[in-house]
Protein backbone atom coordinates (compact mmCIF):
# COMPACT_ATOMS: atom_id res chain seq x y z
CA UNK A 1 110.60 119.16 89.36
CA UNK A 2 110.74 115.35 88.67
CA UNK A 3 108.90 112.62 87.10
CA UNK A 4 108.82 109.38 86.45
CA UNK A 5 112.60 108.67 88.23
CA UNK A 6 111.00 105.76 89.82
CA UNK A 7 110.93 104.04 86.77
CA UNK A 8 107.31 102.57 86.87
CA UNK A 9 108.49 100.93 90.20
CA UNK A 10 106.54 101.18 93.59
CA UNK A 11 108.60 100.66 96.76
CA UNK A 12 108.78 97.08 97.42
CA UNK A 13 108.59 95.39 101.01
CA UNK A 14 112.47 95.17 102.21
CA UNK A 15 113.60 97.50 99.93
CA UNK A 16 114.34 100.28 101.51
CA UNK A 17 115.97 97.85 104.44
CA UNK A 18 118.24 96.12 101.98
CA UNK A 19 119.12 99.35 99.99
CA UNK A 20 119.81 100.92 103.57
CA UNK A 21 122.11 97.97 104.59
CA UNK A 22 123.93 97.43 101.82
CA UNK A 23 124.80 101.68 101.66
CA UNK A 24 126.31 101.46 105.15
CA UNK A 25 128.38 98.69 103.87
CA UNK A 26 129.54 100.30 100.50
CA UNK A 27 128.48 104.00 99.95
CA UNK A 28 129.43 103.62 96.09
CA UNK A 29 126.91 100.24 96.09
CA UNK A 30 124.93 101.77 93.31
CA UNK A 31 127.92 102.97 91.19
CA UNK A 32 129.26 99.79 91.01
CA UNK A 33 132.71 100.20 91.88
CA UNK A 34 133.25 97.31 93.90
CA UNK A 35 130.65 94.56 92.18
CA UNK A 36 127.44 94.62 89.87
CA UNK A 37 125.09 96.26 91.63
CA UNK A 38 122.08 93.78 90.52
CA UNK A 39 124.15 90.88 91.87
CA UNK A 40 124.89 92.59 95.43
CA UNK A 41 121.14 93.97 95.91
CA UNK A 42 119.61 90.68 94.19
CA UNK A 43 117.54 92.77 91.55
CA UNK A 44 116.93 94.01 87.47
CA UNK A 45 118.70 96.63 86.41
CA UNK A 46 115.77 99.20 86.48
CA UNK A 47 115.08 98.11 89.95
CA UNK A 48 118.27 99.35 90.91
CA UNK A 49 117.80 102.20 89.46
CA UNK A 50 114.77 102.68 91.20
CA UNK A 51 115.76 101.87 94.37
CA UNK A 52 118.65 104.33 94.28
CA UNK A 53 115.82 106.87 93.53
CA UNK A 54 113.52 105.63 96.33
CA UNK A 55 115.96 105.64 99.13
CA UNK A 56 116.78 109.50 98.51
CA UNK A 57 112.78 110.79 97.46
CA UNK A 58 111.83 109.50 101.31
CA UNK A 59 115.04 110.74 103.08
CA UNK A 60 116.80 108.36 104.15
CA UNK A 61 119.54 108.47 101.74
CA UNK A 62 121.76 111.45 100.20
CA UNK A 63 124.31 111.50 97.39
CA UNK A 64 126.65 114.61 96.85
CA UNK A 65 125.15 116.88 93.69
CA UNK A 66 129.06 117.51 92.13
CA UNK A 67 131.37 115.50 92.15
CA UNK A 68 132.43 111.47 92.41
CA UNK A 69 128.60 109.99 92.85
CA UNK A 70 127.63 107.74 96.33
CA UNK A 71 125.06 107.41 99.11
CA UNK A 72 124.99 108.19 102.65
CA UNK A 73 122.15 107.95 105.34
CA UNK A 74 121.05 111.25 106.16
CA UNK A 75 120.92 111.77 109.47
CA UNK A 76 117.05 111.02 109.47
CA UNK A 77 118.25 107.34 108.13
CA UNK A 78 120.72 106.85 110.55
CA UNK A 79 118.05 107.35 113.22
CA UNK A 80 115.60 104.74 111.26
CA UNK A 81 118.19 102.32 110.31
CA UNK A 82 118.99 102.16 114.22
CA UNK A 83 115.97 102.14 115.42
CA UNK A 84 113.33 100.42 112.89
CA UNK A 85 115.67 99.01 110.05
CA UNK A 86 113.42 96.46 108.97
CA UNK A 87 110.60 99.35 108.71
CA UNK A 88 108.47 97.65 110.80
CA UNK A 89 106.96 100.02 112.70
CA UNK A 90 103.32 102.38 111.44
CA UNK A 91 105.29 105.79 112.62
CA UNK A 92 108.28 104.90 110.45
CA UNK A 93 106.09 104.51 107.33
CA UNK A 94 104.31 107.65 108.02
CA UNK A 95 107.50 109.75 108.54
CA UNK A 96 108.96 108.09 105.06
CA UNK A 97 105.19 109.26 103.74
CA UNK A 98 105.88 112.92 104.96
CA UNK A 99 109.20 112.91 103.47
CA UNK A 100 107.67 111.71 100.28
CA UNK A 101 104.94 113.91 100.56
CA UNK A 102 107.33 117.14 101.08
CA UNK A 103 109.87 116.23 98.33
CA UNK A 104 108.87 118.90 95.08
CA UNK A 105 111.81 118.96 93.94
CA UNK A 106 112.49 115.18 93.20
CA UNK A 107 108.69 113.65 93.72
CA UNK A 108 106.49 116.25 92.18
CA UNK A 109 103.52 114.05 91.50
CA UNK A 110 103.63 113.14 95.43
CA UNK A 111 104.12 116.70 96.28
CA UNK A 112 101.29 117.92 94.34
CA UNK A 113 98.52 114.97 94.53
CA UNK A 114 98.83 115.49 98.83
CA UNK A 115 99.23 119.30 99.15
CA UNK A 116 97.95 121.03 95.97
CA UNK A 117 94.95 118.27 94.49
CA UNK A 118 92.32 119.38 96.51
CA UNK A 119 89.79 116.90 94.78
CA UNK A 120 89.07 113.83 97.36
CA UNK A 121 87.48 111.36 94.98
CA UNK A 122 88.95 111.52 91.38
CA UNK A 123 90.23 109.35 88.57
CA UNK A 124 93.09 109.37 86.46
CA UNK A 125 92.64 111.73 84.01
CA UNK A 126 91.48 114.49 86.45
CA UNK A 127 94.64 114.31 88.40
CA UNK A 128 96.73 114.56 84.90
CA UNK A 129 95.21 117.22 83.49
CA UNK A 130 95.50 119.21 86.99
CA UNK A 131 99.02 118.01 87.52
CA UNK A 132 99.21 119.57 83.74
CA UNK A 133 98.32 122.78 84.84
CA UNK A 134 100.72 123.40 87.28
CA UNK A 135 103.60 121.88 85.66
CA UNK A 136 102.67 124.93 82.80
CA UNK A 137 102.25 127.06 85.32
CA UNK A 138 106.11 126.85 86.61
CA UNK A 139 106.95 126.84 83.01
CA UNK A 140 107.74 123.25 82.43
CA UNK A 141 106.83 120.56 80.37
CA UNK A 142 106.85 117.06 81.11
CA UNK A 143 105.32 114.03 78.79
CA UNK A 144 101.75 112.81 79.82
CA UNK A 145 103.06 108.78 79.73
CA UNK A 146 105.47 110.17 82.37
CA UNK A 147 102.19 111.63 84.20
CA UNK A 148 100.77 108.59 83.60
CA UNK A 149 102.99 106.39 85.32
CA UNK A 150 103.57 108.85 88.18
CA UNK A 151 99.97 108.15 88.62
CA UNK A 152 100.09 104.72 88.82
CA UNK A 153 102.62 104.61 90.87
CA UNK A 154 100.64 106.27 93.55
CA UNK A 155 98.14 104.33 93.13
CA UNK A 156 100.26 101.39 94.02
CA UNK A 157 102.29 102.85 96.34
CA UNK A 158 98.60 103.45 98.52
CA UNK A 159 96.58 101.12 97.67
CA UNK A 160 97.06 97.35 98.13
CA UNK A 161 96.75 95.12 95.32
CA UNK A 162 94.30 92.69 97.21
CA UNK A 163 91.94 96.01 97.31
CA UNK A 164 92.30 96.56 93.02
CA UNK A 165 93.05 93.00 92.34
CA UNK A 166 91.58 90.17 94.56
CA UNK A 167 91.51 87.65 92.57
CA UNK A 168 95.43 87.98 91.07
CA UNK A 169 97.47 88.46 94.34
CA UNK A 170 98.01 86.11 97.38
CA UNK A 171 97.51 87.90 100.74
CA UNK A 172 100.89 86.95 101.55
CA UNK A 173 102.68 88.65 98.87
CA UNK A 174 105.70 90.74 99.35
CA UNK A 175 104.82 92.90 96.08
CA UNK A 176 102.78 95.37 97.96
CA UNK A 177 104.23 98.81 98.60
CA UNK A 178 104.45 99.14 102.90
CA UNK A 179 103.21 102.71 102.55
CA UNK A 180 99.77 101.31 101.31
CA UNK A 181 99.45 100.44 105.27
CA UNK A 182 98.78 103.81 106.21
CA UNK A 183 95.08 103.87 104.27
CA UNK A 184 95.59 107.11 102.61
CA UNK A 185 93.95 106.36 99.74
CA UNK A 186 91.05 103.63 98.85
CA UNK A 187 89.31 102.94 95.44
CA UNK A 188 85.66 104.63 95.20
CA UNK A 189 84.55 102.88 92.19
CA UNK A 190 86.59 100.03 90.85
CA UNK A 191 84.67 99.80 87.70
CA UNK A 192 84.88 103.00 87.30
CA UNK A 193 88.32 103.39 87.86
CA UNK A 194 87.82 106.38 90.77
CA UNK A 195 89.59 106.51 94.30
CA UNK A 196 89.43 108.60 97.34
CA UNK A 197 91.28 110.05 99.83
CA UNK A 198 90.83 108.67 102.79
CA UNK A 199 91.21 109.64 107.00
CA UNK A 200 93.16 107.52 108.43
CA UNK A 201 92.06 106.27 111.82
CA UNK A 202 93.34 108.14 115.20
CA UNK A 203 95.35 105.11 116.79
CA UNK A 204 97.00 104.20 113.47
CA UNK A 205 99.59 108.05 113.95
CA UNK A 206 101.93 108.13 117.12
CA UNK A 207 101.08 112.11 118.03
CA UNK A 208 105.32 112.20 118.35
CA UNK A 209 105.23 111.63 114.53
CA UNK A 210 102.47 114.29 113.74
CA UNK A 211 104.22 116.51 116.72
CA UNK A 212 107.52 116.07 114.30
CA UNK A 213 105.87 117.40 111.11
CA UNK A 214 104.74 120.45 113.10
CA UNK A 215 107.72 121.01 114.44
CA UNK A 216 109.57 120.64 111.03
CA UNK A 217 107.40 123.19 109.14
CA UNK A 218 107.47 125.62 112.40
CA UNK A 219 110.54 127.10 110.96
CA UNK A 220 111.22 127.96 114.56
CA UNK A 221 108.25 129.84 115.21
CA UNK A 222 106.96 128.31 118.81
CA UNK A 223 103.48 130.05 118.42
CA UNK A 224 101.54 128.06 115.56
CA UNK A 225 98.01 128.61 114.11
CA UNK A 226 95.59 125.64 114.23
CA UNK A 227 94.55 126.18 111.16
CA UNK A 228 98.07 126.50 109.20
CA UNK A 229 98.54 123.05 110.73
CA UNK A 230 95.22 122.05 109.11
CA UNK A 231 95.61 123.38 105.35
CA UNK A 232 98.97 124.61 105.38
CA UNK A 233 100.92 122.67 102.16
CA UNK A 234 103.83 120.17 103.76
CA UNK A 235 101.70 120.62 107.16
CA UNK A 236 100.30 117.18 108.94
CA UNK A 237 96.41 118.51 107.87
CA UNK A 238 97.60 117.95 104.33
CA UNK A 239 100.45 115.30 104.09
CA UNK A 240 98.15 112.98 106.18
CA UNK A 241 94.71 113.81 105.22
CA UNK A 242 93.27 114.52 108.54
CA UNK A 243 89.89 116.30 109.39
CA UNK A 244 89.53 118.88 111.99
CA UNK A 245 88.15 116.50 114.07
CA UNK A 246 91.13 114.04 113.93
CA UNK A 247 93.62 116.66 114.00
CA UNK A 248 92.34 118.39 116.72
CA UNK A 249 92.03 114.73 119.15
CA UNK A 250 96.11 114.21 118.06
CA UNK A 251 96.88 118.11 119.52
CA UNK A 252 94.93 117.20 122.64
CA UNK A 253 97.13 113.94 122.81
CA UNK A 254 100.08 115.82 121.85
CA UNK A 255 99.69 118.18 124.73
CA UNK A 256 98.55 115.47 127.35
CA UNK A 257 102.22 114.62 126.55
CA UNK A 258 103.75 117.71 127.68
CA UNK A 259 105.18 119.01 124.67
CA UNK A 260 102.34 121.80 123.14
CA UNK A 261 99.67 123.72 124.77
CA UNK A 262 96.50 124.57 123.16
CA UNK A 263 95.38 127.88 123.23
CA UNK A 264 91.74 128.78 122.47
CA UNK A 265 91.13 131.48 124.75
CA UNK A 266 90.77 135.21 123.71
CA UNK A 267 90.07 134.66 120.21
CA UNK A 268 92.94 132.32 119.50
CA UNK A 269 93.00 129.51 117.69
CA UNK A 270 96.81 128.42 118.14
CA UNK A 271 99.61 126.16 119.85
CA UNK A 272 102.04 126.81 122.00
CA UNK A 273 105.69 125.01 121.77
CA UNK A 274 106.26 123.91 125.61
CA UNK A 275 110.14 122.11 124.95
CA UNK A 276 112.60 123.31 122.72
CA UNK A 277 112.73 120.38 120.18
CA UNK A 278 113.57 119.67 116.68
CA UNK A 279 112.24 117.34 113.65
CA UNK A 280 114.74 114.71 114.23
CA UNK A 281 114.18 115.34 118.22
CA UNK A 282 110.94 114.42 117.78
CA UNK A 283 111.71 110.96 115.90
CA UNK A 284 113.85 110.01 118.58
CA UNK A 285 111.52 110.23 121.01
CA UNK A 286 109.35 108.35 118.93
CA UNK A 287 110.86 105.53 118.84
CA UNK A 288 112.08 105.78 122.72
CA UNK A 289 108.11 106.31 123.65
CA UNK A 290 107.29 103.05 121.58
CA UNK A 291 110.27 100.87 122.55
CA UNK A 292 109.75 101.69 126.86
């Protein structure tokens, strides 16, 4: 478990882009061993810091756990940085959310407020205390300012600052986090200080994307349950708040495709794999569907 790596920094628009460019150039960019990394990348200190944590909690960068320290692109970045380096594009975001979303191990809070925080409007303190609890309960302990900020930070990576302050930021403003595009989460009371999770709308998810978080929690099984797609943890149900009703109209679109059939005959409830394909399969053909 993790906390607070980000260093009370949301992802900034062209982040990820210049962190991405400037690793292909020089995988030791962040150690320094060939400049000041704040000159290079044109940011403070703890922005550095932050963006070297960033680039790995959504995937798209990997540095070796022994040894001499640098990044790489996964093989996940490689695709994005070829295809959608500027992150442009509404599927890239939500792949970068499910990666996010999925990552326990080094973005707890994100991990637990999308599959385990099963409360849809809520304020701070009830997602702290809960959070709380199930840091205890895998026998941890971790500083509630650290909470706190983790907190915040989701808050601002979700929701844009023209929603929680009009009246202080310019619509134009690059300090919004590009995840906060995807409507995942809204504020339900401003003055009192409680949000939501929200659907997102049908046309705003390519069904390749939601096809390649299926596909990546299938663990090669090619016969899947509706409903473990729906409420399964790391599943698309959970990691992109979808209803039945949406789920079920991106599986129909998914299968129009060619690539699943669904099965409700005979008391089944299920999906049936139609090609042999894998997670990073399915991003390719993402971005070939969008760029034909």
């Amino acid at each position: 478990m993790r906390f607070r790596a980000h260093d009370t920094f949301f992802i900034r628009k062209g982040w990820l882009y210049k962190g991405m460019k400037n690793v292909v150039r020089d995988r030791t960019v962040f150690m320094g061993d060939k400049g000041n990394p704040m000159d290079i990348l044109g940011i403070g200190a703890n922005m550095v810091k932050s963006l070297r944590y960033w680039l790995q909690a959504v995937g798209l960068t990997v540095e070796p756990t022994q040894g001499k320290k640098y990044q790489t692109l996964t093989p996940f970045g490689e695709i994005v940085y070829e295809n959608d380096r500027y992150i442009e594009e509404l599927g890239t975001l939500w792949l970068l959310h499910y990666k996010l979303a999925t990552n326990e191990a080094d973005a707890t809070a994100w991990y637990y407020f999308f599959n385990e925080f099963n409360r849809n409007e809520f304020n701070r303190d009830d997602f702290v205390k809960q959070l709380n609890v199930y840091i205890m309960l895998n026998e941890s302990e971790v500083s509630e300012r650290s909470l706190d900020d983790d907190f915040n930070c989701i808050i601002n990576t979700y929701v844009p600052r023209i929603k929680s302050n009009p009246g202080k930021v310019q619509p134009e403003s690059n300090i919004d986090c590009p995840l906060g595009e995807l409507s995942l989460v809204d504020i339900a009371n401003k003055k009192a200080k409680t949000y939501k999770k929200s659907v997102p709308k049908l046309d705003s998810i390519h069904p390749l994307v939601v096809l390649a978080v299926i596909i990546d929690q299938a663990n090669g099984e090619k016969q899947i349950k509706i409903s473990s797609i729906q409420n399964d943890k790391c599943n698309a149900g959970k990691v992109f708040n979808l209803d039945i009703i949406t789920l079920t109209s991106l599986l129909n679109r998914i299968e129009h495709m060619g690539y699943i059939k669904v099965v409700r005959t005979a008391g089944l409830d299920v999906i049936d794999i139609e090609r042999p394909i894998d997670f990073l399969g399915c991003v390719r053909e993402y971005y070939g569907a969008i760029n034909r």
